[in-house]
C-alpha atoms as a PDB file:
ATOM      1  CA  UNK A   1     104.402 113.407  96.816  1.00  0.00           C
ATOM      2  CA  UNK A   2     101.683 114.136  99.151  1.00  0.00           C
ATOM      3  CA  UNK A   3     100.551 117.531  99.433  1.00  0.00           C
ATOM      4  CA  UNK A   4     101.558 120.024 103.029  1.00  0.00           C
ATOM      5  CA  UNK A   5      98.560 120.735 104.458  1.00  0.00           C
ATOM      6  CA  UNK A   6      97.487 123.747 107.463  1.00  0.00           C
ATOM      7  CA  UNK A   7      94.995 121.078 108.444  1.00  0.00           C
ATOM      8  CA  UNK A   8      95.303 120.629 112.119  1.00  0.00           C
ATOM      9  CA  UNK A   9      93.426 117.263 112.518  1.00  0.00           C
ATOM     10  CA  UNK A  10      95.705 115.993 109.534  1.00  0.00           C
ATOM     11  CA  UNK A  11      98.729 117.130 111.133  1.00  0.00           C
ATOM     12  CA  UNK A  12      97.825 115.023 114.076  1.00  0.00           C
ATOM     13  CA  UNK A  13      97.023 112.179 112.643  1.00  0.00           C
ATOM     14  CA  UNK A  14     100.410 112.058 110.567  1.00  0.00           C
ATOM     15  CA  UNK A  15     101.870 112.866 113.982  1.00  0.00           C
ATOM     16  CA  UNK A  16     100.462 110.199 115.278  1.00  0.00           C
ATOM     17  CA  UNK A  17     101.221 107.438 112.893  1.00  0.00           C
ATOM     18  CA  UNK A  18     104.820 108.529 113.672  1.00  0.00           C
ATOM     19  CA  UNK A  19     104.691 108.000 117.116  1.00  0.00           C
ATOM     20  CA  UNK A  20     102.752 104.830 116.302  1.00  0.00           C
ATOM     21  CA  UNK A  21     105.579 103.608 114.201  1.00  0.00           C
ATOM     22  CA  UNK A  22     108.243 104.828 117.310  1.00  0.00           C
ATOM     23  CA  UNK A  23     106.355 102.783 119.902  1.00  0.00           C
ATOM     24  CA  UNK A  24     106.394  99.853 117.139  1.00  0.00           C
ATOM     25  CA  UNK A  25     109.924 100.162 116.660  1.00  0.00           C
ATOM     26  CA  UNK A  26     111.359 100.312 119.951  1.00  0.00           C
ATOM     27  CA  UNK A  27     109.499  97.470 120.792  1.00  0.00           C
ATOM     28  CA  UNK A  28     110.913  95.518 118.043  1.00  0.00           C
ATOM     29  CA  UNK A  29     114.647  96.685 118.446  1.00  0.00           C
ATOM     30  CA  UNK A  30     114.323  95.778 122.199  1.00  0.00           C
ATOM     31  CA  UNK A  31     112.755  91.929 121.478  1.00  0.00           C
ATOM     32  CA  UNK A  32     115.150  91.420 118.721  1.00  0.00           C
ATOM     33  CA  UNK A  33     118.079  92.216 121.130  1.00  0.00           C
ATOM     34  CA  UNK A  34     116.923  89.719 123.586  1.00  0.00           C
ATOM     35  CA  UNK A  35     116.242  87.092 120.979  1.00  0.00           C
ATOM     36  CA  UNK A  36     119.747  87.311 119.883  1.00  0.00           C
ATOM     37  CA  UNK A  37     121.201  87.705 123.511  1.00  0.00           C
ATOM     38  CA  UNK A  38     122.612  91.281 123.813  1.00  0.00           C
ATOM     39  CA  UNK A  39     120.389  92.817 126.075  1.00  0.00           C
ATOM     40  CA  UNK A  40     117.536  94.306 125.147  1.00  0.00           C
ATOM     41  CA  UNK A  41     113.874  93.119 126.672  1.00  0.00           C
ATOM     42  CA  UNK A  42     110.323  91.996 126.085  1.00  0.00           C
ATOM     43  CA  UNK A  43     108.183  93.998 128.268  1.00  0.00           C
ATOM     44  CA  UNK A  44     105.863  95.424 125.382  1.00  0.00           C
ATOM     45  CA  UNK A  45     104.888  98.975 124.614  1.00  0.00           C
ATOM     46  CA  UNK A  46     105.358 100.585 128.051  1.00  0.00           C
ATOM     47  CA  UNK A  47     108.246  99.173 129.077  1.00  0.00           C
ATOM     48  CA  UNK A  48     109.824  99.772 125.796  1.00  0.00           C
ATOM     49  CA  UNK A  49     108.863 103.477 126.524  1.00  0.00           C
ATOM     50  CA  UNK A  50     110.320 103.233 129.829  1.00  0.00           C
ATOM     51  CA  UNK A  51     113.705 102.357 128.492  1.00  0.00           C
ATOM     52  CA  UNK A  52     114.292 106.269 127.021  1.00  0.00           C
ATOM     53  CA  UNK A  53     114.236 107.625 130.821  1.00  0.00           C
ATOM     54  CA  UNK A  54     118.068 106.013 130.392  1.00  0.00           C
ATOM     55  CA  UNK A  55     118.690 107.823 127.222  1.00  0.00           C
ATOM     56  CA  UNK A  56     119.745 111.280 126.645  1.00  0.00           C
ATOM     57  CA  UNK A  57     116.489 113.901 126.204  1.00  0.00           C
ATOM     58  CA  UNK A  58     114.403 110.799 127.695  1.00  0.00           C
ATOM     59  CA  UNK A  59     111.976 112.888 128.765  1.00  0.00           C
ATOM     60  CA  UNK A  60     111.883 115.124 125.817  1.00  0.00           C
ATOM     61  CA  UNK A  61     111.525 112.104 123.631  1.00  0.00           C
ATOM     62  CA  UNK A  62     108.441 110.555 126.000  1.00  0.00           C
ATOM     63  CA  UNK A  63     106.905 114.050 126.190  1.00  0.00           C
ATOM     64  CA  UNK A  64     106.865 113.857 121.536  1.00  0.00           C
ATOM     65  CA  UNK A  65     105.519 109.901 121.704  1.00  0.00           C
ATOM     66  CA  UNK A  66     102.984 111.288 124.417  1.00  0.00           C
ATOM     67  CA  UNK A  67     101.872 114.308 121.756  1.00  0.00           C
ATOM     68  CA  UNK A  68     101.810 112.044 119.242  1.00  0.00           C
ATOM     69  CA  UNK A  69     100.019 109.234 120.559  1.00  0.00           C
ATOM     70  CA  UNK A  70      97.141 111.617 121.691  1.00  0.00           C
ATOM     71  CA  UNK A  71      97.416 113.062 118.255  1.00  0.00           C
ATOM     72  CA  UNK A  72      96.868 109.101 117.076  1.00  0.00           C
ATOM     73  CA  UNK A  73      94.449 108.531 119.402  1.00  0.00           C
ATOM     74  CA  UNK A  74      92.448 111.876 118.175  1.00  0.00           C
ATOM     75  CA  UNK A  75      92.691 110.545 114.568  1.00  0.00           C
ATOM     76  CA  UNK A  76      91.166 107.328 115.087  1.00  0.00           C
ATOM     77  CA  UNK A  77      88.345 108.878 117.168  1.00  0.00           C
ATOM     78  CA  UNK A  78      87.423 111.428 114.482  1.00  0.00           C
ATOM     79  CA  UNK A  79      88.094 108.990 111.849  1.00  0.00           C
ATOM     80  CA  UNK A  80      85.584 106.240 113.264  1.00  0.00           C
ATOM     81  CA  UNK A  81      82.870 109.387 113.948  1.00  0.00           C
ATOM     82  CA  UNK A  82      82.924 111.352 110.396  1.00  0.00           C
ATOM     83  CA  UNK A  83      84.162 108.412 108.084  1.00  0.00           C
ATOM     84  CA  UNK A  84      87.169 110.303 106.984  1.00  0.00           C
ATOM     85  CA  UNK A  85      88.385 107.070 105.358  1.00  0.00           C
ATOM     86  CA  UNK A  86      85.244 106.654 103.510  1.00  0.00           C
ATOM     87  CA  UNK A  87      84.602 103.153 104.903  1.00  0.00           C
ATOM     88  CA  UNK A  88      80.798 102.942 105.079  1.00  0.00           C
ATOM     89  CA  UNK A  89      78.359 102.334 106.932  1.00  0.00           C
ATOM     90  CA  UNK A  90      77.384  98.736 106.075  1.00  0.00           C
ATOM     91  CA  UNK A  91      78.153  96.708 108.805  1.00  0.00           C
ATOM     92  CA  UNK A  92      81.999  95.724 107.205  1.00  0.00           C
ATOM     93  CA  UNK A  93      82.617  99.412 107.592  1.00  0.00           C
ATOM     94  CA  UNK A  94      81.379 100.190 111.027  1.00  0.00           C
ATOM     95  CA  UNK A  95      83.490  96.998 112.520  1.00  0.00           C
ATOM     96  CA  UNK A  96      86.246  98.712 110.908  1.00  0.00           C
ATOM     97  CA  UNK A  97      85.485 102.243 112.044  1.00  0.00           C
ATOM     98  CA  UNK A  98      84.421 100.550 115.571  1.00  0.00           C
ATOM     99  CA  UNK A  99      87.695  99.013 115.736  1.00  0.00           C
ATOM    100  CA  UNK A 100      89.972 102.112 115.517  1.00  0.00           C
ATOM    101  CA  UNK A 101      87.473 103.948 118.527  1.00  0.00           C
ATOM    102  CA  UNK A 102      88.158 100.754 120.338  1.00  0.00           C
ATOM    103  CA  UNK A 103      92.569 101.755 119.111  1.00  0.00           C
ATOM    104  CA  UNK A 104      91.968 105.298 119.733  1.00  0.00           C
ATOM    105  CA  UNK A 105      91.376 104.847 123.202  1.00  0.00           C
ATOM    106  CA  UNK A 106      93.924 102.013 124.009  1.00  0.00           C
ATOM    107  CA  UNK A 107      96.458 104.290 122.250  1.00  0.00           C
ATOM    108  CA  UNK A 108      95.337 106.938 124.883  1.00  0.00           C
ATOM    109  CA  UNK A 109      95.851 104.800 127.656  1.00  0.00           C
ATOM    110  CA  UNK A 110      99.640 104.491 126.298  1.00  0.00           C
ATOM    111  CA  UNK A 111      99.688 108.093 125.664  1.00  0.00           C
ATOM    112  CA  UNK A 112      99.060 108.705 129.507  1.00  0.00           C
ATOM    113  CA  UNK A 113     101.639 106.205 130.439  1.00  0.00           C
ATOM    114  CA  UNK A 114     104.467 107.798 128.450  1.00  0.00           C
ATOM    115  CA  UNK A 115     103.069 111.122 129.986  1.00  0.00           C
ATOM    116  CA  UNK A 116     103.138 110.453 133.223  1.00  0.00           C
ATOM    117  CA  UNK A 117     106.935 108.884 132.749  1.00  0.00           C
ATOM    118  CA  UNK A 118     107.977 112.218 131.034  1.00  0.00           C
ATOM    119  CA  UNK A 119     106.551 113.871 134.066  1.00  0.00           C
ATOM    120  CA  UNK A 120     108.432 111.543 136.259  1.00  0.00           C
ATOM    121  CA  UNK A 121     104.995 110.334 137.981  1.00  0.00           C
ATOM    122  CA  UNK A 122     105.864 106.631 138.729  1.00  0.00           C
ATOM    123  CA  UNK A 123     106.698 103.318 135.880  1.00  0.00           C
ATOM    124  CA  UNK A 124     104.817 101.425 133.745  1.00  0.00           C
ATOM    125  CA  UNK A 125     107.422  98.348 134.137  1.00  0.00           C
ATOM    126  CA  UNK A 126     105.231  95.039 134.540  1.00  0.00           C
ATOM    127  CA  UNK A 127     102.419  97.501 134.188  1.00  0.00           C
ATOM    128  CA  UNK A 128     100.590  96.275 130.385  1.00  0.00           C
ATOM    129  CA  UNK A 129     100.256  92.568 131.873  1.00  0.00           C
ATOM    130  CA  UNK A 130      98.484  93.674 135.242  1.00  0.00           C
ATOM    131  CA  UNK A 131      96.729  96.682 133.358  1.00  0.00           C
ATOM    132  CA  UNK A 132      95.280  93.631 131.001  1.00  0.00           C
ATOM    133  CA  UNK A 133      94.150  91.526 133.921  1.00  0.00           C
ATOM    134  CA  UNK A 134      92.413  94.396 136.086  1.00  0.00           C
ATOM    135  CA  UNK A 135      90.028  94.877 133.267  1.00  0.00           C
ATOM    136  CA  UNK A 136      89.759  91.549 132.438  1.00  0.00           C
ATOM    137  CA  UNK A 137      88.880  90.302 135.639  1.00  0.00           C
ATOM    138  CA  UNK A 138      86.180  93.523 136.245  1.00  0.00           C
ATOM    139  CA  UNK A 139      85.086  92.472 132.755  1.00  0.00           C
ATOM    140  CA  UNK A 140      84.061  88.525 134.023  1.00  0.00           C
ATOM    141  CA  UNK A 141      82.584  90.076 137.196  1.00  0.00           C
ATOM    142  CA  UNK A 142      79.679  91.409 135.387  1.00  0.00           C
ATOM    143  CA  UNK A 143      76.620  89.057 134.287  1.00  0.00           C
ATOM    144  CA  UNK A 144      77.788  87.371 131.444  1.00  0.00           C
ATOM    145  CA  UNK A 145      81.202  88.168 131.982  1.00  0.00           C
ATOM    146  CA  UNK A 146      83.284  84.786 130.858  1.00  0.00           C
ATOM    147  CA  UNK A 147      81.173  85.174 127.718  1.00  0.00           C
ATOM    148  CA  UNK A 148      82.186  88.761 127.169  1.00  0.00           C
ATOM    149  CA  UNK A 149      85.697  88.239 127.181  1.00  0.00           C
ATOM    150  CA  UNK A 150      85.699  85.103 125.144  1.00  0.00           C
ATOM    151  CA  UNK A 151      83.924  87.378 122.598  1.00  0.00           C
ATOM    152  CA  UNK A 152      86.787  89.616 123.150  1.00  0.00           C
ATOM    153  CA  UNK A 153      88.835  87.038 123.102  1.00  0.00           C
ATOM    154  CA  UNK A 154      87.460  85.971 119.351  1.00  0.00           C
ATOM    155  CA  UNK A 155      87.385  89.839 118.063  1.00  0.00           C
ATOM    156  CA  UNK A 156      91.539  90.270 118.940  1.00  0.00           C
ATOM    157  CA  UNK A 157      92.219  86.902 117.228  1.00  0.00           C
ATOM    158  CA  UNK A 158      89.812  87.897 114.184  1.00  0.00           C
ATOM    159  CA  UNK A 159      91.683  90.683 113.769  1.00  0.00           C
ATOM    160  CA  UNK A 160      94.878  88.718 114.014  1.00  0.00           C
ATOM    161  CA  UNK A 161      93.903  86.589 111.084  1.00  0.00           C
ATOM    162  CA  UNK A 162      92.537  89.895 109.047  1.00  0.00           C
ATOM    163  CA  UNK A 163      96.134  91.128 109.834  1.00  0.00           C
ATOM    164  CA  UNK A 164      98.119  87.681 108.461  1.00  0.00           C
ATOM    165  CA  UNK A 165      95.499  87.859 105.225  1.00  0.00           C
ATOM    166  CA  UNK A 166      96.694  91.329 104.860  1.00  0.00           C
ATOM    167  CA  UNK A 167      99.922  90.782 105.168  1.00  0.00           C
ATOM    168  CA  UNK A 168     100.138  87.308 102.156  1.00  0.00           C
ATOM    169  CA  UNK A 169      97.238  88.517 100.007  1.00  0.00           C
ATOM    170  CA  UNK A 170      96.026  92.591 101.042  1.00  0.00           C
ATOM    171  CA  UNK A 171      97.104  95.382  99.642  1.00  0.00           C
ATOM    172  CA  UNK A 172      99.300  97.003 102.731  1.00  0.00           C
ATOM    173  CA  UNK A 173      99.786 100.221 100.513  1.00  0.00           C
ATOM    174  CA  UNK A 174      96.132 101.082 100.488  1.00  0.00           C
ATOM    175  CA  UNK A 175      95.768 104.708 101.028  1.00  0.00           C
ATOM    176  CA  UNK A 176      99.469 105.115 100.565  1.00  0.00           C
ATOM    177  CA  UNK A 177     100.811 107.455  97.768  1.00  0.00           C
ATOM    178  CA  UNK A 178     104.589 106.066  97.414  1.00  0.00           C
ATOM    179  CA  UNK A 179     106.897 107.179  94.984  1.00  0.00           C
ATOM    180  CA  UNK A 180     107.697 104.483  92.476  1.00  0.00           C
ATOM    181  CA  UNK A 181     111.525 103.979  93.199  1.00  0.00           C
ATOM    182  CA  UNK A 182     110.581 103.053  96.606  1.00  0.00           C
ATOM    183  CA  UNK A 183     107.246 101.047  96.397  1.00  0.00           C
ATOM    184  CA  UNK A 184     108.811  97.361  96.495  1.00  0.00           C
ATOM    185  CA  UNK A 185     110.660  98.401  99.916  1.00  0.00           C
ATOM    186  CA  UNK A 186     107.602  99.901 101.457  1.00  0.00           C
ATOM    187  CA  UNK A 187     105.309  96.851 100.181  1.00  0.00           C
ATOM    188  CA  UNK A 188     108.000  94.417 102.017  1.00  0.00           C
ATOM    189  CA  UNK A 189     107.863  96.348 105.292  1.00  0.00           C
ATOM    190  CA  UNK A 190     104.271  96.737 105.474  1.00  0.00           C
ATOM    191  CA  UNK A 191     104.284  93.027 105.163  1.00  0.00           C
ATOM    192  CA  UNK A 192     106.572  91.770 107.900  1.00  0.00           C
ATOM    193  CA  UNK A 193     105.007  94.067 110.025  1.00  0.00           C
ATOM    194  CA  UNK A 194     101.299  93.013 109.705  1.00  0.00           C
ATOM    195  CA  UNK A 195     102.568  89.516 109.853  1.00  0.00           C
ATOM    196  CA  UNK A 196     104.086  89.973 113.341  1.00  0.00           C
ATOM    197  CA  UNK A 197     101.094  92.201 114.163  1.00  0.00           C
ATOM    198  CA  UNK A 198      98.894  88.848 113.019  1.00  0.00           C
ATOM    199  CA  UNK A 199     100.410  86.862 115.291  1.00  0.00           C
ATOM    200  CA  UNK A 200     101.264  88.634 118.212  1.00  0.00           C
ATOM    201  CA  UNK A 201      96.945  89.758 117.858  1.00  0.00           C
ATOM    202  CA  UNK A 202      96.186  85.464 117.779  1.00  0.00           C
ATOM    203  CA  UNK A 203      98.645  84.846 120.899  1.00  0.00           C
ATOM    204  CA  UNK A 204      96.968  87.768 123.196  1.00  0.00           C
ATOM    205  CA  UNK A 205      93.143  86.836 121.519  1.00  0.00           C
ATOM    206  CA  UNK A 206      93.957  83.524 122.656  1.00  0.00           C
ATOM    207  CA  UNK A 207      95.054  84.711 126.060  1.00  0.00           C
ATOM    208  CA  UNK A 208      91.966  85.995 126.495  1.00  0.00           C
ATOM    209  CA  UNK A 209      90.207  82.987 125.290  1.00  0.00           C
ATOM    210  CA  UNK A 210      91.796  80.777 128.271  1.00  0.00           C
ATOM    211  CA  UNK A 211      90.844  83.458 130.519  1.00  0.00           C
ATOM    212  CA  UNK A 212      87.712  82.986 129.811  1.00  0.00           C
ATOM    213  CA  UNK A 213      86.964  79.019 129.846  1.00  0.00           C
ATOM    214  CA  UNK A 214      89.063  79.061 133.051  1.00  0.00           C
ATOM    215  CA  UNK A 215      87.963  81.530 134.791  1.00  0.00           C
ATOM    216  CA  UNK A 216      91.404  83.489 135.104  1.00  0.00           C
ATOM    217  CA  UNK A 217      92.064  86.662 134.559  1.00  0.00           C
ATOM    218  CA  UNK A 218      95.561  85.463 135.123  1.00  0.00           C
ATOM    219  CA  UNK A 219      96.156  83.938 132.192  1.00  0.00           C
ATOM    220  CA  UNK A 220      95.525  87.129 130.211  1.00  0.00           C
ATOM    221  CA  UNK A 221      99.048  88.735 128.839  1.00  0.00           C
ATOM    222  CA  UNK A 222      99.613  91.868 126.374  1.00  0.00           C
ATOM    223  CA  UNK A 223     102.421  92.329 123.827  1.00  0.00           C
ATOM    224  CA  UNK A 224     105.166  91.397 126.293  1.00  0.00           C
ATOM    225  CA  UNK A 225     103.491  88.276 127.692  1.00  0.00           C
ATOM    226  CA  UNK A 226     103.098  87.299 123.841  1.00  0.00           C
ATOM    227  CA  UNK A 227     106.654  88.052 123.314  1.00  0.00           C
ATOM    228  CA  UNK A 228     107.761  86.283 126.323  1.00  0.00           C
ATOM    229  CA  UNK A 229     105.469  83.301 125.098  1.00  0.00           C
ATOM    230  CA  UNK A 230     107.173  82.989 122.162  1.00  0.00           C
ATOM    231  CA  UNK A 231     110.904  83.155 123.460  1.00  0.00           C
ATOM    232  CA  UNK A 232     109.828  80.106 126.024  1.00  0.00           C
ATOM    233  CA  UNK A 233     108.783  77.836 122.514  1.00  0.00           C
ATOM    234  CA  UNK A 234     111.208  75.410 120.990  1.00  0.00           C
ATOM    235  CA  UNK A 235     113.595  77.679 119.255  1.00  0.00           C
ATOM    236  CA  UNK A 236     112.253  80.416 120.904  1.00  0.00           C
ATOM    237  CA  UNK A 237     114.786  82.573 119.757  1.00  0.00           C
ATOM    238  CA  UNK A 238     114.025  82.261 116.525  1.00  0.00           C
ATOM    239  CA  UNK A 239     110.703  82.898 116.682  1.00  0.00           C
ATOM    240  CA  UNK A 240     110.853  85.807 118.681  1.00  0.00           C
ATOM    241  CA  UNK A 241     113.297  86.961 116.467  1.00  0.00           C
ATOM    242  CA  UNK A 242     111.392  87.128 113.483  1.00  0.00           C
ATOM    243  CA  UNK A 243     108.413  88.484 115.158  1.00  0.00           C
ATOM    244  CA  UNK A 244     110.513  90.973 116.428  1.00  0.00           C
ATOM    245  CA  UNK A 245     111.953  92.006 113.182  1.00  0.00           C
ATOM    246  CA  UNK A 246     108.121  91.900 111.999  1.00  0.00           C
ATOM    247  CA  UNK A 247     107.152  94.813 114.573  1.00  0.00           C
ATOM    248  CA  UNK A 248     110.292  96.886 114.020  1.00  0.00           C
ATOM    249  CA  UNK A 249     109.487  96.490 109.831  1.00  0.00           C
ATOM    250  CA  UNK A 250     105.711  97.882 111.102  1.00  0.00           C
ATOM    251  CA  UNK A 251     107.203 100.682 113.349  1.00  0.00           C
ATOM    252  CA  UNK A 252     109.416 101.821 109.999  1.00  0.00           C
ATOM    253  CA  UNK A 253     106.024 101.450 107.981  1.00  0.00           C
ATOM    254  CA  UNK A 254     104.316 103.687 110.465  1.00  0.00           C
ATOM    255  CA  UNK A 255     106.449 106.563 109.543  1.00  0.00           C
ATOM    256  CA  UNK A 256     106.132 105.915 106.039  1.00  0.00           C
ATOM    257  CA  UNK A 257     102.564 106.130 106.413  1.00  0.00           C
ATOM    258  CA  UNK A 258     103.156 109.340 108.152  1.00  0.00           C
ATOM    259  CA  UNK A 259     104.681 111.076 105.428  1.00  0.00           C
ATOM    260  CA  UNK A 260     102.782 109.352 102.450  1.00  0.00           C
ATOM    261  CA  UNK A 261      99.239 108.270 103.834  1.00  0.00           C
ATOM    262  CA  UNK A 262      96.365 109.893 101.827  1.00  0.00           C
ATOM    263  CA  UNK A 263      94.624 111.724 104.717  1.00  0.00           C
ATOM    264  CA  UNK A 264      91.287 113.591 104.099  1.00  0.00           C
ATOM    265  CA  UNK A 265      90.936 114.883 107.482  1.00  0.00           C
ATOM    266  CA  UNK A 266      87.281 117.171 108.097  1.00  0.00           C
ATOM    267  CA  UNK A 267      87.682 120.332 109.110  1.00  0.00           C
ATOM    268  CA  UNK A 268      88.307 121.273 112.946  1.00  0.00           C
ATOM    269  CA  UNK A 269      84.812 122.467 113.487  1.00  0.00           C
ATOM    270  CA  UNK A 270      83.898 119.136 111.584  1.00  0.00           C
ATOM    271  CA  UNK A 271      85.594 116.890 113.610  1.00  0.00           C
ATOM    272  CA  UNK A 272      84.328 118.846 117.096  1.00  0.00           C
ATOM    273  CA  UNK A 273      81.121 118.869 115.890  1.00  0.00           C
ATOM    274  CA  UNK A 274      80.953 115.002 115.195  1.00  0.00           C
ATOM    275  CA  UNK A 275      82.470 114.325 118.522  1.00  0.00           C
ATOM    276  CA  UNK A 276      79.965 116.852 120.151  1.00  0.00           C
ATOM    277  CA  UNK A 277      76.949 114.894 118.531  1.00  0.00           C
ATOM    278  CA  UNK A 278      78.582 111.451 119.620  1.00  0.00           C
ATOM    279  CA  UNK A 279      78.747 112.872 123.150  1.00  0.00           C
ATOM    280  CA  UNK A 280      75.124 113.960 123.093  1.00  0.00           C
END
């Protein structure tokens, strides 16, 4: 059992791997609904979020995900700047720890979303695709720019393929401490859910990879164009199905990380001091 800890930045983070695993989850209940033809939708992440204002407490519950999220979004920023994970600083270990800087702020960009929706200040329906495009088509506007998001492109499809490795051949309990009774169940959802997460990374890397040989920020789609992608295949149901059972096996495994994750979280004057010399 993991030790209770006073640790502010490591109640956070565990925070925030719950919320994580929420966001995960909802997305995957609401896809796997669709597949099967009882309502349900395949928006992605913020229209998943939208879907509570119907619920009772909506608000309540996007004002939690919104703590959360910025709690995840803290995590990963203090992680990538003080190494909390130990990952190095060989050039394996900063991709990694440049990676989750690059999460930490996407997952703040979610985090504002399912603010402003608690606060009743407008919808994020249809927003994730267009959100996707805006920056993508700033991004080819600069010198260079088709380039830069085909490297893009190549980086979120990378990490799609790290994800499927990790999911037939990694070790998904890494930095887990899981009692023994329940290891075999844990191991099995951490694996569905970085399988989806594999593939729904390839489809949106190679969004971006059209984008760039034509030209288009139009052809760039988040998690619900990759969803919707999938449903339109051959079977589609089927596939989305499974993909959608993936995500809502990861959004379980994200709150079993945030109960049994080993987290050695700095200090708070640590962590503000690390940001403070980033900043600088």
């Amino acid at each position: 059992m993991p030790r209770i800890s006073t640790n502010p930045v490591e109640a956070l983070a565990r925070f925030g791997y719950g919320a994580r695993g929420v966001v995960y989850g909802l997305v995957g209940g609401l896809a796997l609904l669709a597949a099967i033809g009882s309502g349900g939708q395949t928006g992605g992440s913020r229209s998943a979020l939208q879907s509570l204002l119907s619920q009772p407490f909506g608000k309540v519950w996007l004002a939690l995900i919104a703590v959360g999220l910025f709690g995840f979004c803290a995590w990963r920023v203090i992680e990538a700047l003080t190494d909390a994970d130990k990952r190095g600083s060989d050039a394996k270990g900063w991709g990694i720890r440049g990676a989750h800087l690059i999460s930490g702020v996407i997952y703040a960009g979610l985090a504002l979303s399912a603010l402003n929706l608690a606060l009743g200040r407008g919808s994020s329906g249809g927003g994730e695709d267009k959100a996707a495009q805006d920056w993508t088509a700033w991004l080819m506007s600069q010198p260079f720019g088709q380039w830069l998001v085909g490297l893009v492109g190549l980086a979120v499809a990378g990490a799609g393929v790290a994800f499927l490795w990790k999911a037939w051949r990694g070790n998904v309990t890494e930095r887990l401490s899981l009692p023994s009774d329940k290891h075999d169940w844990f191991v099995t959802l951490g694996r569905m859910g970085f399988a989806a997460r594999g593939v729904v990374f390839l489809m949106i890397g190679s969004f971006l990879i059209l984008a760039a040989l034509h030209a288009s920020s139009s052809d760039v789609h988040g998690l619900g164009g990759a969803l919707q992608a999938l449903q339109r295949q051959p079977y589609g149901w089927v596939l989305l199905a499974l993909t959608a059972l993936g995500l809502f096996a990861f959004g379980l495994f994200g709150l079993v990380q945030a109960r049994y994750r080993h987290i050695d979280a700095p200090d708070l004057d640590d962590a503000k001091a690390a940001v403070a010399r980033m900043a600088r």
